[in-house]
N, C-alpha and C. Protein backbone atom coordinates (compact mmCIF):
# COMPACT_ATOMS: atom_id res chain seq x y z
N UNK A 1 -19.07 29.67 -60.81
CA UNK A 1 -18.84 28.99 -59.58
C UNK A 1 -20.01 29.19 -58.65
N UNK A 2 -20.33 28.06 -57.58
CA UNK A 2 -21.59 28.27 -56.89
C UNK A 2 -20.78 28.57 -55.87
N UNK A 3 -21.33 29.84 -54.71
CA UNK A 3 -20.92 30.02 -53.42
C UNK A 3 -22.11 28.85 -52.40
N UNK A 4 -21.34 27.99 -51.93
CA UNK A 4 -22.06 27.29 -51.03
C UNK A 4 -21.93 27.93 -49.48
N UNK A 5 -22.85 28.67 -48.91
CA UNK A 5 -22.99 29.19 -47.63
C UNK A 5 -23.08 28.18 -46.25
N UNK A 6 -22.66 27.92 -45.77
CA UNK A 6 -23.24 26.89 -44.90
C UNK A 6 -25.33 27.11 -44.09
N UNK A 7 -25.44 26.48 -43.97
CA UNK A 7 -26.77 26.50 -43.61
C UNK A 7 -26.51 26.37 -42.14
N UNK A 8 -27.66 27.19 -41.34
CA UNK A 8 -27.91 27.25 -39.99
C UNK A 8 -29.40 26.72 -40.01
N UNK A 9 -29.26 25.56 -39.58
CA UNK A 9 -30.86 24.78 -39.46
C UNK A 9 -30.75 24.33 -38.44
N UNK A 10 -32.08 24.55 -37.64
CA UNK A 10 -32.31 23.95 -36.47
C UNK A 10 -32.00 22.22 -36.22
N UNK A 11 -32.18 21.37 -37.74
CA UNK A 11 -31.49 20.05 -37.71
C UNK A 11 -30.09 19.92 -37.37
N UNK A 12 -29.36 20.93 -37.73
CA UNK A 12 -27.99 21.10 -37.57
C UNK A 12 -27.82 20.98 -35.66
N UNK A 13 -26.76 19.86 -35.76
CA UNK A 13 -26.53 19.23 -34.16
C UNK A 13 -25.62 19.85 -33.87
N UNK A 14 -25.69 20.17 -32.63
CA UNK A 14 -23.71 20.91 -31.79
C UNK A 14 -23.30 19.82 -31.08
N UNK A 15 -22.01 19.53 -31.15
CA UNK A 15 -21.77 18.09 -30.54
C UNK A 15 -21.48 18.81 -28.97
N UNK A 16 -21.99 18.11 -28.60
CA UNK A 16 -21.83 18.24 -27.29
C UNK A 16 -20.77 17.59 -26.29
N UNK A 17 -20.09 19.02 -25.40
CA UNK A 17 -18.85 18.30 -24.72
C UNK A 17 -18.59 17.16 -23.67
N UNK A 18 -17.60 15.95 -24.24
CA UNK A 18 -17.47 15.11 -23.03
C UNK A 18 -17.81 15.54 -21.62
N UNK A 19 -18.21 13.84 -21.02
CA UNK A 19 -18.55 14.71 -19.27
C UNK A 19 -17.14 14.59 -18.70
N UNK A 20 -17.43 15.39 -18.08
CA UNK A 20 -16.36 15.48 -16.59
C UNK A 20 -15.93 14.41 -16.06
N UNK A 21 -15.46 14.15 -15.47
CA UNK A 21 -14.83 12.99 -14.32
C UNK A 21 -15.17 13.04 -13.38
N UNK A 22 -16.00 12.90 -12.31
CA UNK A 22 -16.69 12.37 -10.91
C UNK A 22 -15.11 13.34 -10.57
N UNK A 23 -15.42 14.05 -9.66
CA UNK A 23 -14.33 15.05 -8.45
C UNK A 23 -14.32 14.28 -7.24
N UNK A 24 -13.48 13.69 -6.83
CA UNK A 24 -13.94 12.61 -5.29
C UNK A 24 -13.70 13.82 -3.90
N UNK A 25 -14.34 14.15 -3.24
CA UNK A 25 -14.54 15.07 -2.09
C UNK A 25 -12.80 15.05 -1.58
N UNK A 26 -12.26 16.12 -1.20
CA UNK A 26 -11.29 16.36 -0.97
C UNK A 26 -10.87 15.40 0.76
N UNK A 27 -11.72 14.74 1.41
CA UNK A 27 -11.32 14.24 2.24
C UNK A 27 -11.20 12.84 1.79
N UNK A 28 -11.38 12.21 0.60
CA UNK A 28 -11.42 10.60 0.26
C UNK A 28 -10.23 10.81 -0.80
N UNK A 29 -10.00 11.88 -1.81
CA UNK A 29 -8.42 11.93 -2.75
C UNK A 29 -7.29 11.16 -1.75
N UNK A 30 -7.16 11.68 -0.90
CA UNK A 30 -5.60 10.75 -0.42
C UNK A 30 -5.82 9.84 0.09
N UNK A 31 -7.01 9.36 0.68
CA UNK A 31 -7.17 7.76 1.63
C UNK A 31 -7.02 7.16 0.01
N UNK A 32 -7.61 7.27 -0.95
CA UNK A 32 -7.58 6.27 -2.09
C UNK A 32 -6.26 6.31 -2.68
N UNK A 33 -5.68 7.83 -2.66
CA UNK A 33 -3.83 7.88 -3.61
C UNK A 33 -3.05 6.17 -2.78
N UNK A 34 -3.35 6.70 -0.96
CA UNK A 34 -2.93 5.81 0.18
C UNK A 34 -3.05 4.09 -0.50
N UNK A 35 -4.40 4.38 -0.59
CA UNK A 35 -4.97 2.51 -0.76
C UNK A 35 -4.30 2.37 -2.17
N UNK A 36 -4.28 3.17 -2.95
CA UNK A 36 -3.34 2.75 -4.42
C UNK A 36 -1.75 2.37 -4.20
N UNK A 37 -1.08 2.95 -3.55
CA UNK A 37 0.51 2.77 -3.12
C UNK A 37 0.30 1.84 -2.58
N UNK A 38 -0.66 1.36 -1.54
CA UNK A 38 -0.49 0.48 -0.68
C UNK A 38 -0.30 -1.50 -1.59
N UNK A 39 -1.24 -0.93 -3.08
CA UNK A 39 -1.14 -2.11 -3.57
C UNK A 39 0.27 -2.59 -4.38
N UNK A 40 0.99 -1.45 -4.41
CA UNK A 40 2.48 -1.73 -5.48
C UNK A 40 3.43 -1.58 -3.61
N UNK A 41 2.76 -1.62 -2.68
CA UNK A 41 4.09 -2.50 -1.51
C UNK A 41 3.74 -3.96 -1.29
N UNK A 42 2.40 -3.98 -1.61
CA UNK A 42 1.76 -5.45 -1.28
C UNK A 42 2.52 -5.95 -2.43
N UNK A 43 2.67 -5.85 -3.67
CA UNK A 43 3.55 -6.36 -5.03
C UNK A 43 5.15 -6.13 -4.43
N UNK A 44 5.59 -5.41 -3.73
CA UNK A 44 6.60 -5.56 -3.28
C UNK A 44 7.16 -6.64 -2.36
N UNK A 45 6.02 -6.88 -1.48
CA UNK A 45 6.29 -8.14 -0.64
C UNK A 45 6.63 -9.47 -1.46
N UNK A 46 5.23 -9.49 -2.33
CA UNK A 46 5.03 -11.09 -2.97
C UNK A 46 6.51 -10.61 -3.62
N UNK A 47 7.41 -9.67 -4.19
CA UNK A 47 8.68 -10.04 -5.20
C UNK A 47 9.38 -10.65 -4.36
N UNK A 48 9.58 -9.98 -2.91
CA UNK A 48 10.47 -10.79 -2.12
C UNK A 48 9.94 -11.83 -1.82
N UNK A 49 9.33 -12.19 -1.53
CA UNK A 49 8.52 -13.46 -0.68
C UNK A 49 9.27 -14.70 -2.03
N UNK A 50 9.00 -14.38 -3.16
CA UNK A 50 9.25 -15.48 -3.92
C UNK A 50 11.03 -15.04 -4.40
N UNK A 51 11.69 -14.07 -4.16
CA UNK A 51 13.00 -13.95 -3.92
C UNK A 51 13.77 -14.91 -3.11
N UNK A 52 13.10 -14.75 -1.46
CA UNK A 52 13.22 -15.99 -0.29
C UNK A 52 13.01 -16.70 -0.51
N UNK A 53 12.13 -16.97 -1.24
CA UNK A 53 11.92 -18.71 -1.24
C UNK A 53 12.11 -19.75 -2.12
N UNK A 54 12.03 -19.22 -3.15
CA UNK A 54 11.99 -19.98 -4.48
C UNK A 54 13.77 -19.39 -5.49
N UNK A 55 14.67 -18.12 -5.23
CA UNK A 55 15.53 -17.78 -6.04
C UNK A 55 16.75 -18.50 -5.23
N UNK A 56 18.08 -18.20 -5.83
CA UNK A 56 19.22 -18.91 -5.35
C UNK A 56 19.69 -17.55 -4.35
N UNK A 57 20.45 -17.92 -3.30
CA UNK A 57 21.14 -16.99 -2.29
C UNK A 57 22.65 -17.50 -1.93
N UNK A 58 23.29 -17.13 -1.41
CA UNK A 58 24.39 -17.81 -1.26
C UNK A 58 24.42 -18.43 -0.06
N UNK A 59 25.22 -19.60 0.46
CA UNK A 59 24.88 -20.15 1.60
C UNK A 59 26.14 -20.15 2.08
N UNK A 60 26.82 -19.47 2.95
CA UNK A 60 28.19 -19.66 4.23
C UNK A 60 28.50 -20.97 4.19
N UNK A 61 29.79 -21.36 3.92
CA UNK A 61 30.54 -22.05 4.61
C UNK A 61 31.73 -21.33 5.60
N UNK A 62 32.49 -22.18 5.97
CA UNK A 62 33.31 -21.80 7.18
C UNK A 62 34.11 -21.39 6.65
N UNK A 63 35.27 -21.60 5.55
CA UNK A 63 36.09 -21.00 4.88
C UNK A 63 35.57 -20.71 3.09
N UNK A 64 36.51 -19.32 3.33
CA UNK A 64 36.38 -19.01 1.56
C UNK A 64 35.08 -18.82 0.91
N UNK A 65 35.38 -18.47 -0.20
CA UNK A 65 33.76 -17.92 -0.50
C UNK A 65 32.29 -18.90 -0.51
N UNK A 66 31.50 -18.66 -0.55
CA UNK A 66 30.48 -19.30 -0.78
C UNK A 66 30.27 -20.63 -1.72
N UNK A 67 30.32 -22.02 -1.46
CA UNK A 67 30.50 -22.68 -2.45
C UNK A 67 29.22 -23.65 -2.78
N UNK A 68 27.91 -23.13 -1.79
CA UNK A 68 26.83 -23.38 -2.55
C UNK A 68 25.63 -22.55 -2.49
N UNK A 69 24.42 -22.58 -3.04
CA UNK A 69 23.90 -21.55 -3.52
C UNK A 69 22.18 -22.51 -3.18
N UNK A 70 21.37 -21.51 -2.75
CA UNK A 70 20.23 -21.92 -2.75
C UNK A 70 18.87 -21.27 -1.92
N UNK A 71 17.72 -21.91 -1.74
CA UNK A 71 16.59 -20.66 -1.50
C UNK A 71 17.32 -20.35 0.21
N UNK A 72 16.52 -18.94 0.59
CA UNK A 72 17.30 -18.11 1.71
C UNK A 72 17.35 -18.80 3.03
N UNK A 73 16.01 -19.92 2.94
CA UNK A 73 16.02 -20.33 4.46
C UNK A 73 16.88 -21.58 4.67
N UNK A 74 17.69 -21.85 3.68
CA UNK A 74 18.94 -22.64 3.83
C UNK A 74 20.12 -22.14 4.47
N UNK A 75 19.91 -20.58 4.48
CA UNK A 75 21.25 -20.18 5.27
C UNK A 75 20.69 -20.26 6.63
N UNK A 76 19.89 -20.40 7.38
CA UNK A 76 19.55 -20.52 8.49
C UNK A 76 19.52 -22.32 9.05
N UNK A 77 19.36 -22.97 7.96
CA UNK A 77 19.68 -24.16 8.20
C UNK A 77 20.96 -24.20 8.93
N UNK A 78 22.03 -23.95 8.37
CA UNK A 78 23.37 -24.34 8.20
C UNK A 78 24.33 -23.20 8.93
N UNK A 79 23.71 -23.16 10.56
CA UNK A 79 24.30 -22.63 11.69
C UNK A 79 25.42 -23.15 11.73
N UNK A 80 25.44 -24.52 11.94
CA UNK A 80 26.51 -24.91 13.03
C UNK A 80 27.57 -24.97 11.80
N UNK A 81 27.29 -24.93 10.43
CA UNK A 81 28.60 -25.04 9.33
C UNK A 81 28.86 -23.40 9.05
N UNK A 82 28.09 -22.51 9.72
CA UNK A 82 28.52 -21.15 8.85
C UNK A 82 29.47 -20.88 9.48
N UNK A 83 30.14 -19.51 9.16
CA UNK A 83 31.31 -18.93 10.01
C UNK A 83 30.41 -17.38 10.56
N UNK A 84 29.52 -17.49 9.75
CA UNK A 84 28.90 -16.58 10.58
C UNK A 84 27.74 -16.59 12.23
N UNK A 85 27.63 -17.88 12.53
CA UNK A 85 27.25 -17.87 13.97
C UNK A 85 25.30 -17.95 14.22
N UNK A 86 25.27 -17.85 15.29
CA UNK A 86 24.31 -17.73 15.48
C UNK A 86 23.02 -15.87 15.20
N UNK A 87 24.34 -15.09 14.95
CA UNK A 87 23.83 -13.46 14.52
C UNK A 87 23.68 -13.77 13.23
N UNK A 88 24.37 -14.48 12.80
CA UNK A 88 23.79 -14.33 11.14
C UNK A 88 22.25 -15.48 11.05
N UNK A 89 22.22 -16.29 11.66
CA UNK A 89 20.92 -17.02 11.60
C UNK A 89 20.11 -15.80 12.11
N UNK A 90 19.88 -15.11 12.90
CA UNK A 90 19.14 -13.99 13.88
C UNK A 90 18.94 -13.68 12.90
N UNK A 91 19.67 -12.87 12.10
CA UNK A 91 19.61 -11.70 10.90
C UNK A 91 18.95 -12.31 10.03
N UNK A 92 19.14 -13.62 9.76
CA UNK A 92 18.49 -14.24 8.53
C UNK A 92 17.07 -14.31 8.38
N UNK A 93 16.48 -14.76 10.02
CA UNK A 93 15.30 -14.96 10.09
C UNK A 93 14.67 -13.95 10.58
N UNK A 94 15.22 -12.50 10.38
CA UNK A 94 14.66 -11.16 10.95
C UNK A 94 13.51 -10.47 9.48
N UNK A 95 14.42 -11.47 8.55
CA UNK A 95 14.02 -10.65 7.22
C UNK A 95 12.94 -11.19 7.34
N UNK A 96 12.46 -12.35 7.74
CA UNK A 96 10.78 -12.76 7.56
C UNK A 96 10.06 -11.86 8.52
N UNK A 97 10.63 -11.12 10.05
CA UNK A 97 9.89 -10.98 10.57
C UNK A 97 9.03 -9.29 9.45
N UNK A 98 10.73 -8.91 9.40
CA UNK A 98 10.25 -7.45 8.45
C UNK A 98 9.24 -7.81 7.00
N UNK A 99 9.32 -8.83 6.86
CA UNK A 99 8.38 -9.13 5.77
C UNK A 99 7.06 -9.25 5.89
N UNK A 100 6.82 -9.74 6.85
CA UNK A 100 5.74 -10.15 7.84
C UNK A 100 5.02 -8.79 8.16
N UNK A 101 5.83 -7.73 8.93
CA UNK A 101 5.61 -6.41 9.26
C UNK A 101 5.57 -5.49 8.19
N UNK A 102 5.99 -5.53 6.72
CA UNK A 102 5.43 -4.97 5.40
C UNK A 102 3.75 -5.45 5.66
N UNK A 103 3.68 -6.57 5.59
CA UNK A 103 2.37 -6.57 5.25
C UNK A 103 1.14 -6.21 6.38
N UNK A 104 1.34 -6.38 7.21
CA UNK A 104 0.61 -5.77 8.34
C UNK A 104 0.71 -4.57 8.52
N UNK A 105 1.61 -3.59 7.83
CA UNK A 105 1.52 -2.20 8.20
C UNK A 105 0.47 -1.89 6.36
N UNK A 106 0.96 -2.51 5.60
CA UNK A 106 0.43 -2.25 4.57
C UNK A 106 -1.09 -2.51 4.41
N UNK A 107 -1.43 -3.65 4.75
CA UNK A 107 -2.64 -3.90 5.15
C UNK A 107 -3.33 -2.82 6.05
N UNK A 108 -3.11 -2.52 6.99
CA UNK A 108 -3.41 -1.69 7.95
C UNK A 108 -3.83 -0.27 7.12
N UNK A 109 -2.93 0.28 6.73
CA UNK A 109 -3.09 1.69 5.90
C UNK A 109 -3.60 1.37 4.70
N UNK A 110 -3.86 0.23 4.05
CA UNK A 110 -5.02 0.20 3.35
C UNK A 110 -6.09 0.36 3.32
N UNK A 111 -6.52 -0.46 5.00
CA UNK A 111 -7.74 -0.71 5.72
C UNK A 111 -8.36 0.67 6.03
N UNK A 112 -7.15 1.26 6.29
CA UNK A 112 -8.11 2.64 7.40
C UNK A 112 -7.75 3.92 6.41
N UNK A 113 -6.92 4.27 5.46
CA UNK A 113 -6.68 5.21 4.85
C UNK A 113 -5.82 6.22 5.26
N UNK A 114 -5.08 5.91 6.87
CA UNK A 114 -4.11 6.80 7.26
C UNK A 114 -2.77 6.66 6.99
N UNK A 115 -2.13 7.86 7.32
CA UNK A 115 -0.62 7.73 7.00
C UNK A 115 0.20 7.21 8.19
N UNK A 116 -0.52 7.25 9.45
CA UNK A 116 0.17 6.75 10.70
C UNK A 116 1.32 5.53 10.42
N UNK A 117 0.72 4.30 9.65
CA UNK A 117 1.63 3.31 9.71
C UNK A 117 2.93 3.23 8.32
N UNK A 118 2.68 4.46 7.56
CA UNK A 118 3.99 4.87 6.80
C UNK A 118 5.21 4.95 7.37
N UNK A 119 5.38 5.99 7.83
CA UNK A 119 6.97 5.77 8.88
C UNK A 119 7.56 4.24 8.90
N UNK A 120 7.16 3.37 9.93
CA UNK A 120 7.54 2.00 10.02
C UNK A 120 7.68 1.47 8.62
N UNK A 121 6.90 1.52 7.90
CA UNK A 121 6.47 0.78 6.51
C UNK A 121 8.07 1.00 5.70
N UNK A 122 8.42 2.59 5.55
CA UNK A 122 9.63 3.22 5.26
C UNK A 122 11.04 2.18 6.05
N UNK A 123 10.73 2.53 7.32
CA UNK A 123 11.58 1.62 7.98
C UNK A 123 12.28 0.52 7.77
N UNK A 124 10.75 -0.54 7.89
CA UNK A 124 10.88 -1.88 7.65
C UNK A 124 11.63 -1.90 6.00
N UNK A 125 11.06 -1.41 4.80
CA UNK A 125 11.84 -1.36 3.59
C UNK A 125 13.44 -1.54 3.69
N UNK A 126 13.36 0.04 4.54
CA UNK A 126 15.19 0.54 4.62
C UNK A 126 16.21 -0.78 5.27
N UNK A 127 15.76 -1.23 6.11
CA UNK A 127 16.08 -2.57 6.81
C UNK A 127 16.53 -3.78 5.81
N UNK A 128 15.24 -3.87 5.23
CA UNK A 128 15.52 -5.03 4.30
C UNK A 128 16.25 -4.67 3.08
N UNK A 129 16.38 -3.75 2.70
CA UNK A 129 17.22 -3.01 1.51
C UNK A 129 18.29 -3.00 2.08
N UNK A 130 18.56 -2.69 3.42
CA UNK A 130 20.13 -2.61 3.82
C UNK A 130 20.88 -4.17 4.02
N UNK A 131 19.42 -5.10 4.30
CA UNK A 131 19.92 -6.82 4.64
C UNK A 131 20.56 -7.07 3.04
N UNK A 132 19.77 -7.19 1.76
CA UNK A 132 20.01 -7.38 0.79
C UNK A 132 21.64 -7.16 -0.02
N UNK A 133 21.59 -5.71 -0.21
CA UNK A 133 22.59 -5.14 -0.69
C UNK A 133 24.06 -5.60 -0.26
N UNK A 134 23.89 -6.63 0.47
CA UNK A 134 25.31 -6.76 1.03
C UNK A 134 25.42 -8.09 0.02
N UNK A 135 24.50 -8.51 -0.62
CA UNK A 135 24.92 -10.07 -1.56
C UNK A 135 23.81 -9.57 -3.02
N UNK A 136 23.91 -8.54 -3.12
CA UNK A 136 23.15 -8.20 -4.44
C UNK A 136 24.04 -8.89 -5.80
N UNK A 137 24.91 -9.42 -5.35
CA UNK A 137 25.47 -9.98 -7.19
C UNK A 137 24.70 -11.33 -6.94
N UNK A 138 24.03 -11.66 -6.13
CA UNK A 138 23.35 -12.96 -6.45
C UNK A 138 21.95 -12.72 -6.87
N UNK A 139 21.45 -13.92 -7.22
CA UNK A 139 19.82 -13.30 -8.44
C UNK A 139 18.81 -13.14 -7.06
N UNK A 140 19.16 -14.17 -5.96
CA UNK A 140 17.78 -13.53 -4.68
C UNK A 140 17.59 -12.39 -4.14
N UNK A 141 19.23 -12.01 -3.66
CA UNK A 141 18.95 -11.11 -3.16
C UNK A 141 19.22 -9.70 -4.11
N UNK A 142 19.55 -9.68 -5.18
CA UNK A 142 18.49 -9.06 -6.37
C UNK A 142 17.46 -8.52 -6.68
N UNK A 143 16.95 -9.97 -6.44
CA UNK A 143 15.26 -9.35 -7.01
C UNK A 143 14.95 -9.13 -5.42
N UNK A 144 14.97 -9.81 -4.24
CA UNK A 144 14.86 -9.34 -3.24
C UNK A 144 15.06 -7.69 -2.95
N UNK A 145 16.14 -6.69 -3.47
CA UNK A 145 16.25 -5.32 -3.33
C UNK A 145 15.23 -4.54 -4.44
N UNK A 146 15.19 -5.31 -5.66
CA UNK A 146 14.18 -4.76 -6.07
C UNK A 146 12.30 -4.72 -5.51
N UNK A 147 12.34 -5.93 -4.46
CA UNK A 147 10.78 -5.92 -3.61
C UNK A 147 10.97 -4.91 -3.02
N UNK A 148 11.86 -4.74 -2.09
CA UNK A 148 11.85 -3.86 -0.90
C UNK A 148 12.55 -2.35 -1.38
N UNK A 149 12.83 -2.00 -2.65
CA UNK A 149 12.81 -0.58 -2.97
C UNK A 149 11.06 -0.52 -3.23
N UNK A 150 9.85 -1.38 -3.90
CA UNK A 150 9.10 -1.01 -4.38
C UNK A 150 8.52 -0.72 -2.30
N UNK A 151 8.47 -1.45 -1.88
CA UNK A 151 8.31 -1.07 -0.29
C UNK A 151 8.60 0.09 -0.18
N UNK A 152 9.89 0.45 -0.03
CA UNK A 152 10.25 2.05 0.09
C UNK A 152 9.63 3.47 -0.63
N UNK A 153 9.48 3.07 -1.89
CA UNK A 153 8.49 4.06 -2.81
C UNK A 153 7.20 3.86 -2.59
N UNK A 154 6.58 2.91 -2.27
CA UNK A 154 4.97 3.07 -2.06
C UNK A 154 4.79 4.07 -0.69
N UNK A 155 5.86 3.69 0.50
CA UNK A 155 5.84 3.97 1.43
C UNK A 155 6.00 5.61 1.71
N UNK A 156 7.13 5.62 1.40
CA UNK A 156 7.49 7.01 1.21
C UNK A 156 6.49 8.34 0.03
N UNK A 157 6.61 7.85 -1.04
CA UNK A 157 5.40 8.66 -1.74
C UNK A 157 4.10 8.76 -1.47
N UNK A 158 3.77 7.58 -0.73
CA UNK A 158 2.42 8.23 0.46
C UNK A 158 2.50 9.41 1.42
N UNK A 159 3.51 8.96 2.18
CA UNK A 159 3.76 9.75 3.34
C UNK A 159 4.18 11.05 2.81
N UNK A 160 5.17 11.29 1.53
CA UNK A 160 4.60 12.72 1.26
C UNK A 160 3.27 13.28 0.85
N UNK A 161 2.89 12.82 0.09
CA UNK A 161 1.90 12.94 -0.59
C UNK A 161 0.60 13.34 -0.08
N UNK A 162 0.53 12.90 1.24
CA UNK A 162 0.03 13.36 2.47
C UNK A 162 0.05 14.09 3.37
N UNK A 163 -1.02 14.74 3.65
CA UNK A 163 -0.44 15.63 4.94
C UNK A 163 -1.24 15.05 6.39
N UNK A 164 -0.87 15.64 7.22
CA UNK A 164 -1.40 15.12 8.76
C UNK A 164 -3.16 15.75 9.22
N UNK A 165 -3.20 16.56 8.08
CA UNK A 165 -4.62 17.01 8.35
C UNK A 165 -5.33 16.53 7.15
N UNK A 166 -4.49 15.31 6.23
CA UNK A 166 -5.59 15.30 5.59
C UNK A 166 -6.16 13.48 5.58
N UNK A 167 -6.47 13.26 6.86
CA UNK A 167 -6.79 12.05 7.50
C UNK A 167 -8.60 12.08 7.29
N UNK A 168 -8.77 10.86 6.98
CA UNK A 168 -10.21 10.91 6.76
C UNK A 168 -10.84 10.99 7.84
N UNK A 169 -12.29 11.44 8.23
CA UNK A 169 -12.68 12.68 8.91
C UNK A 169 -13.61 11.14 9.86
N UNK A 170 -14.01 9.78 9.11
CA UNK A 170 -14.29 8.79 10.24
C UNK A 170 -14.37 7.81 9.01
N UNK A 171 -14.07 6.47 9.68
CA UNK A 171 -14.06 4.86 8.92
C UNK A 171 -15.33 4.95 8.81
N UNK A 172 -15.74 3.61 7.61
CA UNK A 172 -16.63 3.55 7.58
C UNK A 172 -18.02 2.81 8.76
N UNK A 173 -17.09 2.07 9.53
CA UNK A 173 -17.63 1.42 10.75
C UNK A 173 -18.02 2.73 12.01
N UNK A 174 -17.35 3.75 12.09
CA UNK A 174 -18.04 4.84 13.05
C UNK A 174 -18.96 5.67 12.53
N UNK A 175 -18.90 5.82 11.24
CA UNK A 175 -20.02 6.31 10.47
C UNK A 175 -21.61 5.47 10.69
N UNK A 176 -21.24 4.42 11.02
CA UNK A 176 -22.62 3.12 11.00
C UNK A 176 -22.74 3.63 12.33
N UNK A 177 -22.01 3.52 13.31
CA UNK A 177 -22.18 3.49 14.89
C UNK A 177 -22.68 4.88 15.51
N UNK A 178 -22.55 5.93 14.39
CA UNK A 178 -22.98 7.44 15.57
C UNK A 178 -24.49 7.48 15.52
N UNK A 179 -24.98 7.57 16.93
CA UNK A 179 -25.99 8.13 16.93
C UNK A 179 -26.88 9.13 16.34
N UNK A 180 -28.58 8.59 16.30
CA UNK A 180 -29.15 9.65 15.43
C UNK A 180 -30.36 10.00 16.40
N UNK A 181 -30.16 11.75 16.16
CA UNK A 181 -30.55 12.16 17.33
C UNK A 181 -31.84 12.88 17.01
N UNK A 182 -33.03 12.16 17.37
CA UNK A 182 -34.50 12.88 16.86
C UNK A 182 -35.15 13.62 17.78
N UNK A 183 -35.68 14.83 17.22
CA UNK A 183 -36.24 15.89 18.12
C UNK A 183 -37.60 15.18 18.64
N UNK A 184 -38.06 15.78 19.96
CA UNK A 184 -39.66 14.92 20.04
C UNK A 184 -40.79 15.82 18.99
N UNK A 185 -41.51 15.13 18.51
CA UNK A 185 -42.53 15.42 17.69
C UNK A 185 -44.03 15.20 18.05
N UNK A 186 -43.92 14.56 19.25
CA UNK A 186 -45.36 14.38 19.56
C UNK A 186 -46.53 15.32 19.54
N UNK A 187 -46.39 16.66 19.67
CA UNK A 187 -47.16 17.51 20.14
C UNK A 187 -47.27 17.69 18.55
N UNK A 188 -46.68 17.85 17.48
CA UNK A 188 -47.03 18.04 16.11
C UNK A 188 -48.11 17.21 15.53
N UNK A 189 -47.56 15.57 16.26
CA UNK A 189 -48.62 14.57 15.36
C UNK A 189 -49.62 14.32 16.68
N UNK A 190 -50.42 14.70 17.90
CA UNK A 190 -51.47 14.74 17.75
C UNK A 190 -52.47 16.17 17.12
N UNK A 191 -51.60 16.87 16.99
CA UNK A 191 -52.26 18.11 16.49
C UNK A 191 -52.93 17.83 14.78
N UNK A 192 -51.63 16.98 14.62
CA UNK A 192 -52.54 16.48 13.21
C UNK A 192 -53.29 15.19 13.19
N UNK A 193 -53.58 14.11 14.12
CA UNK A 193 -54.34 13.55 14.14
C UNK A 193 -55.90 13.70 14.55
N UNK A 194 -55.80 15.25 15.34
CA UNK A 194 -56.79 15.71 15.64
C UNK A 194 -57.79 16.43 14.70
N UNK A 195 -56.97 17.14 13.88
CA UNK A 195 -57.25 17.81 12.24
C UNK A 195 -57.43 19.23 12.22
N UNK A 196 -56.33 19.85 13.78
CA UNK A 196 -56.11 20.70 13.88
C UNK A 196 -54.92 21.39 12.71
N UNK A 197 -54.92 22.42 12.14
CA UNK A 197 -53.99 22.77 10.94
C UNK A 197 -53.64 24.26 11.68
């Protein structure tokens, strides 16, 4: 039998270990966790948005159950036939305003990387999750509770996820704007234009 030894030759390669992953400075980790959640509430809006507008909802009549069905801003049509009044039109058309206010708070804490406009964001969700749930056996307002839970979890798992000191330290627009502050140098550069050393 031959003993084959392995050979140690300088041709002999060591594989060398994968790189690392870029470490992002501990003051930009949560503005970006922030701007990532912020995009699965923005996906939360568009579910509702096309919940309201495009799925079936139920529409009030004056007696007995619901006997027709259709997109949400039909129940606001049909004031003067509901039995629910002019508070249920209010309520109806509140959900656009909270929809409206998802995206402007979401936008917002995208823009700037803070947690300030979480709270509301939470809010506005809980609101529209509480409008929903009262006609969830229908397919709008359905998928409608499923938009505005993803609202609630983007919202909320930011705002933990975060702490109050760990706010980015300036936008990128005050970073452009601070002053830069130069010592005088004159007395250096005629000393060297003179060819004094």
């Amino acid at each position: 039998m031959l003993d084959v030894q392995p050979s140690l030759t300088p041709e002999a390669s060591v594989p060398t270990p994968p790189a690392l992953p870029a470490v992002e400075p501990p003051d930009q980790a949560v503005p970006n966790a922030l701007r990532g959640l912020m995009i699965i509430v923005l996906i939360g809006t568009a579910i509702v948005l096309v919940a309201l507008l495009l799925l079936q909802w139920p529409i009030v009549k004056q007696a007995g159950p619901p006997a027709d069905y259709g997109p949400q801003f039909q129940r606001i049509l049909v004031v003067g036939e509901s039995s629910r009044g002019i508070v249920g039109a209010i309520v109806d058309v509140s959900v656009y305003a909270m929809l409206i206010a998802a995206i402007v708070l979401a936008v917002r804490t995208l823009r700037t990387g803070r947690r300030d406009w979480l709270s509301p964001l939470i809010v506005v969700g809980l609101l529209g999750l509480a409008y929903v749930t009262g006609m969830v056996l229908y397919i709008g307002p359905m998928v409608g509770a499923c938009g505005f839970s993803l609202i609630i979890f983007g919202g909320l798992v930011g705002w933990i996820a975060s702490n109050p000191g760990d706010e980015p330290s300036a936008t990128p627009n005050e970073e452009l704007t601070t002053p830069v502050m130069h010592e005088d140098l004159s007395d250096e550069s005629t000393n060297v234009e003179s060819g004094a050393m």
